[in-house]
PDB file of N, CA and C in Angstrom:
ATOM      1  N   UNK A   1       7.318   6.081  -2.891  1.00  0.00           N
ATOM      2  CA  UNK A   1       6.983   4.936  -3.685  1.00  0.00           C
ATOM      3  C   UNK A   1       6.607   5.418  -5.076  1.00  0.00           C
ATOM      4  N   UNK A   2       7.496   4.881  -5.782  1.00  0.00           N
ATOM      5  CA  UNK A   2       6.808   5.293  -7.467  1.00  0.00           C
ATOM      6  C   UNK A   2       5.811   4.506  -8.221  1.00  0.00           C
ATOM      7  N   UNK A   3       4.614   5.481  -8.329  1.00  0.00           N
ATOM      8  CA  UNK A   3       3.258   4.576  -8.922  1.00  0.00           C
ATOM      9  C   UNK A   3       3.232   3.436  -9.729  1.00  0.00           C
ATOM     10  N   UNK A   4       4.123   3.575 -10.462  1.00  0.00           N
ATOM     11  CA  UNK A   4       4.836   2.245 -11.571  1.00  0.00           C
ATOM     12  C   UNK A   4       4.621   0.396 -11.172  1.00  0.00           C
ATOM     13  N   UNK A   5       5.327   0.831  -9.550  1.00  0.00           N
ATOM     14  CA  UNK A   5       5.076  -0.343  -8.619  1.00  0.00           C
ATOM     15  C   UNK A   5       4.158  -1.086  -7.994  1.00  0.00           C
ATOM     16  N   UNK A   6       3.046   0.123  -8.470  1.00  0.00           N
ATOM     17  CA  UNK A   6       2.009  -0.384  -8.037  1.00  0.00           C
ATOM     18  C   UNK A   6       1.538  -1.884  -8.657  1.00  0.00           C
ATOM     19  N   UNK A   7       1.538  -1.667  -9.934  1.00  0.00           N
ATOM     20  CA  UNK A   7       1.208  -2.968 -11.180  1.00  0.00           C
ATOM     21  C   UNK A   7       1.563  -4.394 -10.228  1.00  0.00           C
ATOM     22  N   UNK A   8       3.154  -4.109  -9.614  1.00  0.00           N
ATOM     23  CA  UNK A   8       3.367  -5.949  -9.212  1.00  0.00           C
ATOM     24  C   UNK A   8       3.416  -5.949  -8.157  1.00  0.00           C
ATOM     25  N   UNK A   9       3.020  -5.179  -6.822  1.00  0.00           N
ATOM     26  CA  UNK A   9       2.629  -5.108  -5.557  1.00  0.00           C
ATOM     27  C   UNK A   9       1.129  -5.923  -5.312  1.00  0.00           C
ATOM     28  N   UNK A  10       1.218  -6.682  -4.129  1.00  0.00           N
ATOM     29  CA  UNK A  10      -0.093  -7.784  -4.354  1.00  0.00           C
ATOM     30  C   UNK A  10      -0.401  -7.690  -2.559  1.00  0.00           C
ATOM     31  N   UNK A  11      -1.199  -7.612  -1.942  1.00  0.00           N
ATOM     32  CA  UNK A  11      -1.262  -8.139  -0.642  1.00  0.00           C
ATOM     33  C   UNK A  11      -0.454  -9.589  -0.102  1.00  0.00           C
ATOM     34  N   UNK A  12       0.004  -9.480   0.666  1.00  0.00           N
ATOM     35  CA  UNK A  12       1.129 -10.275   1.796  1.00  0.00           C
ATOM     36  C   UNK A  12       0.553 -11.443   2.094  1.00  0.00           C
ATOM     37  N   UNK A  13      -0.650 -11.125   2.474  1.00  0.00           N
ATOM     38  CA  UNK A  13      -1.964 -11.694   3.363  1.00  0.00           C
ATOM     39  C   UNK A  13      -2.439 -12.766   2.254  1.00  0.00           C
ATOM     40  N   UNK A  14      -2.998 -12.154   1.094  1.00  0.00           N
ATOM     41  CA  UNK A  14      -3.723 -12.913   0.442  1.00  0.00           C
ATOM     42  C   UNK A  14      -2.937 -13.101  -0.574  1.00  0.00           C
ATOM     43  N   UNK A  15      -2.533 -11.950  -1.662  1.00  0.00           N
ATOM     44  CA  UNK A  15      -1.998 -12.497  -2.791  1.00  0.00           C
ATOM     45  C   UNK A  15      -3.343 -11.410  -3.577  1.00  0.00           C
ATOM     46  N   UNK A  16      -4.143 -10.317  -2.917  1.00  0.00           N
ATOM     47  CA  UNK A  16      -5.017  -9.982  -3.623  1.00  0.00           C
ATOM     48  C   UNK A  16      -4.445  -8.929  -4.284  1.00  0.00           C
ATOM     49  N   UNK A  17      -5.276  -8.019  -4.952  1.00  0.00           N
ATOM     50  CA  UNK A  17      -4.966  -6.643  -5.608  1.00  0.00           C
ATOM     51  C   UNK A  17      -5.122  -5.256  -4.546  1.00  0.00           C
ATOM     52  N   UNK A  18      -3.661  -4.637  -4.851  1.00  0.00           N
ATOM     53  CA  UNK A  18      -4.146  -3.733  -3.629  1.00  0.00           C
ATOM     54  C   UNK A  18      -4.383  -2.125  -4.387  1.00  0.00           C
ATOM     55  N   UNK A  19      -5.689  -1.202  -3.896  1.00  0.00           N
ATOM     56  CA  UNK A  19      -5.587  -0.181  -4.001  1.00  0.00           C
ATOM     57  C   UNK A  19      -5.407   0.895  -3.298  1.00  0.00           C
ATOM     58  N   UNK A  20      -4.807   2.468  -3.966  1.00  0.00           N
ATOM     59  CA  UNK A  20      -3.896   3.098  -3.510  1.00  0.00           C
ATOM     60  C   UNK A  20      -4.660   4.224  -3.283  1.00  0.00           C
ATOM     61  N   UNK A  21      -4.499   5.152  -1.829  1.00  0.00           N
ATOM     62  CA  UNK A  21      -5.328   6.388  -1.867  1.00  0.00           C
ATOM     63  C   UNK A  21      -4.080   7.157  -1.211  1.00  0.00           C
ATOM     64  N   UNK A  22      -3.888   8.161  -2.156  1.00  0.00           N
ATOM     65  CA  UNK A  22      -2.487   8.937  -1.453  1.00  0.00           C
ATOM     66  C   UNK A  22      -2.953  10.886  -0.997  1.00  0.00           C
ATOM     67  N   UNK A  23      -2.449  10.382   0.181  1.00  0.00           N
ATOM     68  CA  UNK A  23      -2.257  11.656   0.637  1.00  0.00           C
ATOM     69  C   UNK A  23      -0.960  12.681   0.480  1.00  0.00           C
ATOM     70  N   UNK A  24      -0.465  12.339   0.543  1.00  0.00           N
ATOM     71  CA  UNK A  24       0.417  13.669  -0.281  1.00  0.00           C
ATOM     72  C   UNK A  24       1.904  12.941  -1.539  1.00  0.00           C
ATOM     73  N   UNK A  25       1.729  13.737  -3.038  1.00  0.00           N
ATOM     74  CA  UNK A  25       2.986  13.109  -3.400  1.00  0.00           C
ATOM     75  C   UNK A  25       3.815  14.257  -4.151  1.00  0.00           C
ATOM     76  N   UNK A  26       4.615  13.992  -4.740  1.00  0.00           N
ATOM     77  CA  UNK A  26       5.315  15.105  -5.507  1.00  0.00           C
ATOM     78  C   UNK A  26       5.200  14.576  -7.020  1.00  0.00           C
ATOM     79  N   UNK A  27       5.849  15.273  -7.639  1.00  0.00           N
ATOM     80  CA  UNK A  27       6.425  15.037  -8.805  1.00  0.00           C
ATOM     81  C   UNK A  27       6.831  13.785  -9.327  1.00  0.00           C
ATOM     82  N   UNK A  28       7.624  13.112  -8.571  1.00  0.00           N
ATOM     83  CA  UNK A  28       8.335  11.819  -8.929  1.00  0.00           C
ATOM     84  C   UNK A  28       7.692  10.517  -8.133  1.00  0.00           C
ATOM     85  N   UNK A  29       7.442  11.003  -6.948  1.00  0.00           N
ATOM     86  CA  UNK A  29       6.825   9.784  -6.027  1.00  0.00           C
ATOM     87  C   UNK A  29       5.502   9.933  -4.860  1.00  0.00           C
ATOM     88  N   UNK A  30       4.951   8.579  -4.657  1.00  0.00           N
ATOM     89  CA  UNK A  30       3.728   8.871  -3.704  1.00  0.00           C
ATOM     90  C   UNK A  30       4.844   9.029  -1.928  1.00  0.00           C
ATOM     91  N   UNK A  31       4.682  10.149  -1.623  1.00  0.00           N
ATOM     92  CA  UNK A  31       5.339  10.489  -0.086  1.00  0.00           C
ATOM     93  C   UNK A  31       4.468   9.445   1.244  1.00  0.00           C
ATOM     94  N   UNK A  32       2.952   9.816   1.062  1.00  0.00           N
ATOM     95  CA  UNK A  32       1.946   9.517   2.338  1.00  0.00           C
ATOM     96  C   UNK A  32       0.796   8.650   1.744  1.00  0.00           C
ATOM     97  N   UNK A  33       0.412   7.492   1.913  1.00  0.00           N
ATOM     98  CA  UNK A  33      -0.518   7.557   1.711  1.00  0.00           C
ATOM     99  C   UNK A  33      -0.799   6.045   2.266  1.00  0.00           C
ATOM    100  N   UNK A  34      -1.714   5.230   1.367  1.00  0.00           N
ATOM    101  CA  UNK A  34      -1.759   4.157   1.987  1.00  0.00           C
ATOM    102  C   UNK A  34      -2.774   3.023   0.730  1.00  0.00           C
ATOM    103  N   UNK A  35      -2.196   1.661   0.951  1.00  0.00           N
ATOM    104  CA  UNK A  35      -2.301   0.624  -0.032  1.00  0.00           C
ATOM    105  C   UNK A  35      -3.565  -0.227   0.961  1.00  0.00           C
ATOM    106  N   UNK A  36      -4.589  -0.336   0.279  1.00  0.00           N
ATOM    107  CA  UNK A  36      -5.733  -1.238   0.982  1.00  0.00           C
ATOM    108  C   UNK A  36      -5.965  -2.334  -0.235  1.00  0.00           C
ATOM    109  N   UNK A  37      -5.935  -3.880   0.377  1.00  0.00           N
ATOM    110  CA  UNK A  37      -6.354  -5.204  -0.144  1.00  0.00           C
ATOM    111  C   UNK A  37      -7.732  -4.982  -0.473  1.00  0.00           C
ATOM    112  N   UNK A  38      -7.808  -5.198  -2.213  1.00  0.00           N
ATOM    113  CA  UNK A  38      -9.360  -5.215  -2.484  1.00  0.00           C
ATOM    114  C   UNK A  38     -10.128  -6.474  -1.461  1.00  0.00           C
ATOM    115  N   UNK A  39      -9.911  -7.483  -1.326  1.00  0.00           N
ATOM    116  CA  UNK A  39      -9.907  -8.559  -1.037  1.00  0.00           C
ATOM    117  C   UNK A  39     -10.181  -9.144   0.794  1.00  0.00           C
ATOM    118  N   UNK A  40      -8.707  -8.813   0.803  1.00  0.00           N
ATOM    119  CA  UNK A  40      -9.576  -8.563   2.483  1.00  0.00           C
ATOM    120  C   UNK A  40      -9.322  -7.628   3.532  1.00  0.00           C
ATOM    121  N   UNK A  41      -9.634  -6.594   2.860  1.00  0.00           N
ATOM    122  CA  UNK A  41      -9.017  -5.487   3.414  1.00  0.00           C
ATOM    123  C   UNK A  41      -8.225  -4.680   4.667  1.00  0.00           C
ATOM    124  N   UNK A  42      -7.183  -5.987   4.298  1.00  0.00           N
ATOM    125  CA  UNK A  42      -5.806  -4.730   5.394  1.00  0.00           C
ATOM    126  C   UNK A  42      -5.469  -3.858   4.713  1.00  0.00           C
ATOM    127  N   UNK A  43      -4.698  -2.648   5.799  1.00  0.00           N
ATOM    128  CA  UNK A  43      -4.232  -1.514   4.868  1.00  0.00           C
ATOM    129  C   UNK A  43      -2.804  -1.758   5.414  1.00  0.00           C
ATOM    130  N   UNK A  44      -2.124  -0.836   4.608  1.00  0.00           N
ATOM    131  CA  UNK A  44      -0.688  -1.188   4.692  1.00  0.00           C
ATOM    132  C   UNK A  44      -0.325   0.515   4.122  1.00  0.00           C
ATOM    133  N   UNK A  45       0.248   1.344   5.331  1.00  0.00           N
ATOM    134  CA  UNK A  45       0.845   2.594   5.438  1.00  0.00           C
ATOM    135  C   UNK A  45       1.686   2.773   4.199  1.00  0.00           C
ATOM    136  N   UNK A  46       2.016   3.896   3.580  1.00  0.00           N
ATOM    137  CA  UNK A  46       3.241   4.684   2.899  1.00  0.00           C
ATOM    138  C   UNK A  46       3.835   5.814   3.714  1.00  0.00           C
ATOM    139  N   UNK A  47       4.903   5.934   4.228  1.00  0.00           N
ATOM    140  CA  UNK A  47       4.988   6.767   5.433  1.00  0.00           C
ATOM    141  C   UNK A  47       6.629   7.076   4.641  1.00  0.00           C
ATOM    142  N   UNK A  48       6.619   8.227   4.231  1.00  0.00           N
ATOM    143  CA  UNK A  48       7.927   8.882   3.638  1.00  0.00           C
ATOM    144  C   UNK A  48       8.565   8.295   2.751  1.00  0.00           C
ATOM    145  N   UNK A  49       7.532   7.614   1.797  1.00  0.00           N
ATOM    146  CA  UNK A  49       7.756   7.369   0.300  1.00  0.00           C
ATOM    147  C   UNK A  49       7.762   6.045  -0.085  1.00  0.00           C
ATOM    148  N   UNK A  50       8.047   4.996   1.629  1.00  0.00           N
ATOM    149  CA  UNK A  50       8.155   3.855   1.996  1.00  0.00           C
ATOM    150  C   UNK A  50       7.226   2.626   1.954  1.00  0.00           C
ATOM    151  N   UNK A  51       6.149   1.637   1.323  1.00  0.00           N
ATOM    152  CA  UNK A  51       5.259   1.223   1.613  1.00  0.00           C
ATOM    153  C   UNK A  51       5.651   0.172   2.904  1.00  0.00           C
ATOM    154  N   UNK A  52       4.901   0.102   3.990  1.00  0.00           N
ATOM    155  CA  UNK A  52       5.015  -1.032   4.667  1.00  0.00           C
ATOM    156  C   UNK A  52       4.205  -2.183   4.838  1.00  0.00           C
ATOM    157  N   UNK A  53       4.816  -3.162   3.900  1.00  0.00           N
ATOM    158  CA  UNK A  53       3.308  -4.197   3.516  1.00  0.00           C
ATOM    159  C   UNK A  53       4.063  -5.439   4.126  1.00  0.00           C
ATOM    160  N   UNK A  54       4.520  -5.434   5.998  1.00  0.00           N
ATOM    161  CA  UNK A  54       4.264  -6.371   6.961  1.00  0.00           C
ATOM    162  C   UNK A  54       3.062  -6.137   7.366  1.00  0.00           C
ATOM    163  N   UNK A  55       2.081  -7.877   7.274  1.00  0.00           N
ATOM    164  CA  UNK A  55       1.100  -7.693   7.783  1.00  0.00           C
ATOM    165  C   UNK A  55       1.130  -6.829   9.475  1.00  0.00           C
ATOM    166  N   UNK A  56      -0.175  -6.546   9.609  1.00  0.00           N
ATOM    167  CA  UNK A  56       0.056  -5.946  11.073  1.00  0.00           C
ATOM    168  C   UNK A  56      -1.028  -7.173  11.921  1.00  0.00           C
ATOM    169  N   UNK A  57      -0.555  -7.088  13.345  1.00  0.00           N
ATOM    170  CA  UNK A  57      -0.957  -7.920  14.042  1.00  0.00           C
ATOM    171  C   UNK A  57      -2.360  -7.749  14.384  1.00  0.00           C
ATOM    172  N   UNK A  58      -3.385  -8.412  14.769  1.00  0.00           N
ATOM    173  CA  UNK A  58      -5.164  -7.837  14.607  1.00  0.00           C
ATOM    174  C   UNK A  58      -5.500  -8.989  14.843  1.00  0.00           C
ATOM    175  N   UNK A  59      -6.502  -8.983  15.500  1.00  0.00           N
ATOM    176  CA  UNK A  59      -7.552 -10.051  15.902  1.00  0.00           C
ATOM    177  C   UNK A  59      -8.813 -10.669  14.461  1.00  0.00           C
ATOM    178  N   UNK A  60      -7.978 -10.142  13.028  1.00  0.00           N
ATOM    179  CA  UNK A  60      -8.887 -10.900  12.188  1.00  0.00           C
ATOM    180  C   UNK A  60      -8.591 -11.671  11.995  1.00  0.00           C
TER     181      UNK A  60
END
């Protein structure tokens, strides 16, 4: 995922602002890491450069 994207990426859920804590990236892109809703905080995986921001299923 290239950081750039971050700017117009929004939570699914709400529509909130999401922030980014990455575990591993290179040069050009975030590889691992993961996007959390300021708001109401789901997280939503980056798993091989990929963000996956389908909500996940949960009893909240």
């Amino acid at each position: 995922m290239k950081r750039k994207i971050l700017d117009i990426l929004c939570c699914p859920v709400c529509k909130g602002d999401l922030t980014l804590s990455v575990a591993e990236e290179n040069e050009r892109e975030i590889i691992e890491g993961v996007l959390t809703c300021a708001h109401c905080g789901v997280d939503y995986p980056i798993h091989e450069g990929i963000p996956n921001l389908l909500p996940q299923n949960s009893s909240r």
